[in-house]
N, C-alpha and C. Protein backbone atom coordinates (compact mmCIF):
# COMPACT_ATOMS: atom_id res chain seq x y z
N UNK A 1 -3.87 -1.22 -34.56
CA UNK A 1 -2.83 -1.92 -33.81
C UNK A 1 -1.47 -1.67 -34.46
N UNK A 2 -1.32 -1.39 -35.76
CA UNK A 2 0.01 -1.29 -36.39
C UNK A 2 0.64 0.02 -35.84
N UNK A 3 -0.10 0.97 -36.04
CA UNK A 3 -0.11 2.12 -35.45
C UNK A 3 0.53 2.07 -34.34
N UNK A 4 -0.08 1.77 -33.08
CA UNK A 4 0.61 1.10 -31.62
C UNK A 4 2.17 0.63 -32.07
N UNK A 5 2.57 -0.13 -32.72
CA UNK A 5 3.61 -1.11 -32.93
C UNK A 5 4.36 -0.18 -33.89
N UNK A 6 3.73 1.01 -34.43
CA UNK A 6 5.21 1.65 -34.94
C UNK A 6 5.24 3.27 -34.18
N UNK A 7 5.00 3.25 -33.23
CA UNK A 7 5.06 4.33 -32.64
C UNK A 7 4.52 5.42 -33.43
N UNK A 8 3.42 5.43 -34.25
CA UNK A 8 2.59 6.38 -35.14
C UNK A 8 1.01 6.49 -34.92
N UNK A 9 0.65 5.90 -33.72
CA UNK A 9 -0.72 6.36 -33.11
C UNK A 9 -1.04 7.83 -32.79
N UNK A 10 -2.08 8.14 -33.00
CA UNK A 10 -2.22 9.40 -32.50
C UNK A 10 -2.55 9.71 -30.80
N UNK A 11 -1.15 9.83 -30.54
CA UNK A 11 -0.96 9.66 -28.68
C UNK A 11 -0.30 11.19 -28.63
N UNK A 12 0.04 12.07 -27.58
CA UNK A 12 0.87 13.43 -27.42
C UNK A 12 1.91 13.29 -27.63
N UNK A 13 2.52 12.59 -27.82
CA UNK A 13 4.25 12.17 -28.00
C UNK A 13 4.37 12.39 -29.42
N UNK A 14 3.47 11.34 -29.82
CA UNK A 14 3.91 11.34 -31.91
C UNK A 14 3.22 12.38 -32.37
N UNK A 15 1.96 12.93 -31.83
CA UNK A 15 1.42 13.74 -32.86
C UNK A 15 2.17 15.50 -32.36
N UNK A 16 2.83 15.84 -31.09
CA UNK A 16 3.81 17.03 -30.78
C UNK A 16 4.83 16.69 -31.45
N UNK A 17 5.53 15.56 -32.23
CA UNK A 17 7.23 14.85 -32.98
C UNK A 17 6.49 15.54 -34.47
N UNK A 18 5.31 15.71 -34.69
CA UNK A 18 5.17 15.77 -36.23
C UNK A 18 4.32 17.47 -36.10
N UNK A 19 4.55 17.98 -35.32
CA UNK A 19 3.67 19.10 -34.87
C UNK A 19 2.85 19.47 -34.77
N UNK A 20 1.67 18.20 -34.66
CA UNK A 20 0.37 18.27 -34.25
C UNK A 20 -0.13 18.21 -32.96
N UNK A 21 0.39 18.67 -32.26
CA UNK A 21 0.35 18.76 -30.55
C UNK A 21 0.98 19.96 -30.12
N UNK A 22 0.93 21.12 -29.15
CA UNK A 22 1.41 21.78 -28.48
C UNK A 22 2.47 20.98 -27.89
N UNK A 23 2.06 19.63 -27.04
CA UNK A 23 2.69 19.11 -25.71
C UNK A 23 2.97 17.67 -25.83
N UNK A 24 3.80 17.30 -25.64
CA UNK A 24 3.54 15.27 -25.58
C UNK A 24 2.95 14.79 -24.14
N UNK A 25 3.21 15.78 -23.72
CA UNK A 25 2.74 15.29 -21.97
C UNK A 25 0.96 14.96 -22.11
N UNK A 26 0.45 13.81 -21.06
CA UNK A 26 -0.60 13.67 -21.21
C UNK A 26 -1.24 13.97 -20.18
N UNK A 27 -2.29 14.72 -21.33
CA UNK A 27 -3.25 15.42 -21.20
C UNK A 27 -4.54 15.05 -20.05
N UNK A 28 -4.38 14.08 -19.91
CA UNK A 28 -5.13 12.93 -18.61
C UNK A 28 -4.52 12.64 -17.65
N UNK A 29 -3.81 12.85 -17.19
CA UNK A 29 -2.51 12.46 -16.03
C UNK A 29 -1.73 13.76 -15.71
N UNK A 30 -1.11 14.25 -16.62
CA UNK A 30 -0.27 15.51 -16.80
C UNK A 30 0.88 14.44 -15.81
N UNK A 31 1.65 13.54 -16.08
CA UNK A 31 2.67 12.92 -15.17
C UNK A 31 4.14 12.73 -16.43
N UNK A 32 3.51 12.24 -17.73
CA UNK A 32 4.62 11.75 -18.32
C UNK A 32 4.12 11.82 -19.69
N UNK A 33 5.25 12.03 -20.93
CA UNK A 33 4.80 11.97 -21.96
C UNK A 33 3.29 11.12 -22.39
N UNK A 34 2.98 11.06 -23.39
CA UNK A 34 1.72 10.52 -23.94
C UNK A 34 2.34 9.43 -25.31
N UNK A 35 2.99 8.23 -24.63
CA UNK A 35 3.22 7.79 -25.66
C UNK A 35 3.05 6.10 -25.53
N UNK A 36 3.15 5.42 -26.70
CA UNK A 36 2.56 4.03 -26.66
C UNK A 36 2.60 3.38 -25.59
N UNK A 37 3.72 3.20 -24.78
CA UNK A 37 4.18 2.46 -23.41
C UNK A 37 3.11 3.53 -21.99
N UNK A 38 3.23 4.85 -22.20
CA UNK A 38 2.06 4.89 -21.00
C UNK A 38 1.03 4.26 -21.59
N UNK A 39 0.24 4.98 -22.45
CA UNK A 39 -0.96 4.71 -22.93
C UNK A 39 -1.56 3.06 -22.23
N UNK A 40 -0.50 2.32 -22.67
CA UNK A 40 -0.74 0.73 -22.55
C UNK A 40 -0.55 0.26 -20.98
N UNK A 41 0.37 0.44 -20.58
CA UNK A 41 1.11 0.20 -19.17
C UNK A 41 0.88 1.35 -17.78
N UNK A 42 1.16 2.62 -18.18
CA UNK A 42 1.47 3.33 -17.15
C UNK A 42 0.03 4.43 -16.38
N UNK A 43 -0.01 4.73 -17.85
CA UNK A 43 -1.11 5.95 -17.32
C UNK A 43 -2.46 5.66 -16.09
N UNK A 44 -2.19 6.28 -15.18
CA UNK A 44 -3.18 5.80 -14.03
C UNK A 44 -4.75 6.37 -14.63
N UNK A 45 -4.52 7.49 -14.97
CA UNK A 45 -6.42 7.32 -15.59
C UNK A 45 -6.99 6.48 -16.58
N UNK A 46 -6.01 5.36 -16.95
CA UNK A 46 -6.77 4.08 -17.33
C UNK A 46 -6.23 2.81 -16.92
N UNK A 47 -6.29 3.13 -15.76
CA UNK A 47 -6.16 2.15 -14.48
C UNK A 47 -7.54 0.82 -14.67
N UNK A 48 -8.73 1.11 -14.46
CA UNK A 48 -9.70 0.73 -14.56
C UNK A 48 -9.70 -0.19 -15.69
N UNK A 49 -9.77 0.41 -16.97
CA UNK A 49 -9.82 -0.06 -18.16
C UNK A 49 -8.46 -1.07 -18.47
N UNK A 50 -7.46 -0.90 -17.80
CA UNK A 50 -6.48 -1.63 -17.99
C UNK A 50 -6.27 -2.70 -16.82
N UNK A 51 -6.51 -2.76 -15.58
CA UNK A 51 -7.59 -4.02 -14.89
C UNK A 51 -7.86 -5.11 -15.20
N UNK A 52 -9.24 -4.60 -16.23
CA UNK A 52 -9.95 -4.97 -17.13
C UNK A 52 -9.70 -6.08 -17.91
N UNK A 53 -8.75 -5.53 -18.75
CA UNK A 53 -7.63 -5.98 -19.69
C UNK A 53 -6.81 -6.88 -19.52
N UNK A 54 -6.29 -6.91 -18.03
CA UNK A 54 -5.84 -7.78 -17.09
C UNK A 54 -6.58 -8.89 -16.88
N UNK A 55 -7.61 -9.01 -16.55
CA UNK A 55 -8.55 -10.03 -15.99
C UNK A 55 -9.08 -10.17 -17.15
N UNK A 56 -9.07 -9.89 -18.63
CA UNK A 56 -9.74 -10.68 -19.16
C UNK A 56 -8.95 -11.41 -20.40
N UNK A 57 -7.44 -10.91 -20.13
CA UNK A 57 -6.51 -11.20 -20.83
C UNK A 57 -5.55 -12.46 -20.45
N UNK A 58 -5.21 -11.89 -18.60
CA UNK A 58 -4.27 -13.14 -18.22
C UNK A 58 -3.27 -11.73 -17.85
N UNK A 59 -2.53 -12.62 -17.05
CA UNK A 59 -0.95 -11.61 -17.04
C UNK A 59 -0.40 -11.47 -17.62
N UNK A 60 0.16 -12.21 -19.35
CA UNK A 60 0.49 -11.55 -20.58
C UNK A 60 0.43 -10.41 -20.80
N UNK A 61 -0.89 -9.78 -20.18
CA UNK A 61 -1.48 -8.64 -21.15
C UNK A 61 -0.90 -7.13 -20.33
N UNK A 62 0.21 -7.80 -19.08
CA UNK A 62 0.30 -6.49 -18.60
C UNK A 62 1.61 -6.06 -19.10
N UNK A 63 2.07 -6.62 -20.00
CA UNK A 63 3.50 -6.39 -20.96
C UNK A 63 3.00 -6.07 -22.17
N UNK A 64 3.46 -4.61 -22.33
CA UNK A 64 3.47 -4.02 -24.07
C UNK A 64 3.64 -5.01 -24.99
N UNK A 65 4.63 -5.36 -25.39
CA UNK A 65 5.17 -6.14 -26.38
C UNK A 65 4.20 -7.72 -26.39
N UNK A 66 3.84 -8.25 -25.22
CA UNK A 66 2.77 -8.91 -25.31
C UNK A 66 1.56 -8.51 -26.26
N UNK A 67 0.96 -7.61 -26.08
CA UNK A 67 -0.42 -6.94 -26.29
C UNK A 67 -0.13 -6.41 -27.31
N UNK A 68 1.01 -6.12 -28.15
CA UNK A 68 1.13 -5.53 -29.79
C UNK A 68 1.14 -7.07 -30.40
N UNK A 69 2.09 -7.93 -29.84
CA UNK A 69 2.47 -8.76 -30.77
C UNK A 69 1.40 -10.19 -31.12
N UNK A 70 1.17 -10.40 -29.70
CA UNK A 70 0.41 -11.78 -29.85
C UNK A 70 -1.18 -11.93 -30.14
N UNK A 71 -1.34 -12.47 -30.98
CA UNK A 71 -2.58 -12.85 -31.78
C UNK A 71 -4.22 -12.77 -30.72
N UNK A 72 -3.61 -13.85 -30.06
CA UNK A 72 -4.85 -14.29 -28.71
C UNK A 72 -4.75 -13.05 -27.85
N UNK A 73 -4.36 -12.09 -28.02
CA UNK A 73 -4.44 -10.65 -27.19
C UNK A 73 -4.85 -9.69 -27.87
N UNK A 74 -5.12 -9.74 -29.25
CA UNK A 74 -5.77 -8.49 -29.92
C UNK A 74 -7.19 -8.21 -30.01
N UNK A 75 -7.61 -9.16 -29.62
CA UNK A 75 -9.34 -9.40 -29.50
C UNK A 75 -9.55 -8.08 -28.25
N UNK A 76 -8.27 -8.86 -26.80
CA UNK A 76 -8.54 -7.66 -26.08
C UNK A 76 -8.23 -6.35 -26.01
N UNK A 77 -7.17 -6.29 -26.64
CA UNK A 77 -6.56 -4.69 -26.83
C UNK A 77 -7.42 -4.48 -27.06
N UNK A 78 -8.49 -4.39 -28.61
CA UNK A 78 -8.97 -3.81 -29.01
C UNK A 78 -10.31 -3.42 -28.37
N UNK A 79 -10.53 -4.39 -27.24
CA UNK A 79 -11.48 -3.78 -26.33
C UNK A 79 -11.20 -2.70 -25.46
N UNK A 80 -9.68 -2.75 -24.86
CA UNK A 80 -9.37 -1.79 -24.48
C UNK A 80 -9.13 -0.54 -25.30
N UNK A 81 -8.66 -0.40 -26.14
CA UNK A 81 -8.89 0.67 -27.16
C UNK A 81 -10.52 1.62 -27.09
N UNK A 82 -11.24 0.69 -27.41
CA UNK A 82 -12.94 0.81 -27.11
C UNK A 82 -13.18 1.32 -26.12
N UNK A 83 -12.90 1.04 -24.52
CA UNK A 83 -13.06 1.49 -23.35
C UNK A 83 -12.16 2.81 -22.90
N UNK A 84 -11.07 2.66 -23.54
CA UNK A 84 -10.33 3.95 -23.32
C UNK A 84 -11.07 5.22 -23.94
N UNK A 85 -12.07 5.13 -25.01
CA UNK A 85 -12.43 5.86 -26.57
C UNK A 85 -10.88 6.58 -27.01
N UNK A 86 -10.29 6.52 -26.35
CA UNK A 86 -8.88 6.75 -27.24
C UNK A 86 -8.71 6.90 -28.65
N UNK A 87 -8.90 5.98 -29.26
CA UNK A 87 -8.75 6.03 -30.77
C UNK A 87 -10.30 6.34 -31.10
C-alpha cells in the first residue's frame, strides 16, 4: 500500500520513469498510461474487480485518496490487489 501512496508500485508508468518498462501505457487496456490513479479508478479491465470493491467497500472506495489513506478500506484494497493478481 505505501508503494500505491508514493507513486513507486510496480505499474507501466513508474517502472518505464526508472527504465524498467519499454511503455507506461497499459498493457491491459492500451487506453492510458499505467499508473496508480488508472490502476485504482480508471482502467476498464478491472471493472469487475473494482465493482467489487465498490460493494464491499461503500462509495468511499471509489476515490483514490480514500482507498490509500483510510484504515477501514485497506482490508479491501488489499483484496482488490488479490483479485487484480497485479502485485
Amino acid at each position: 500500500i505505501y508503494q500505491l501512496r508514493s507513486e513507486h508500485a510496480p505499474l507501466a508508468k513508474h517502472l518505464h520513469r526508472i527504465g524498467k518498462a519499454d511503455s507506461p501505457i497499459c498493457q491491459r487496456c492500451k487506453i492510458e498510461d499505467k499508473s496508480v490513479h488508472h490502476f485504482l479508478v480508471r482502467c476498464p479491465a478491472y471493472r469487475q474487480q473494482r465493482n467489487q470493491l465498490s460493494q464491499n467497500a461503500g462509495y468511499s472506495a471509489t476515490y483514490m485518496t480514500n482507498l490509500l489513506s483510510d484504515q477501514k478500506l485497506q482490508k479491501h484494497l488489499i483484496q482488490y490487489l488479490g483479485q487484480t493478481r497485479q502485485f
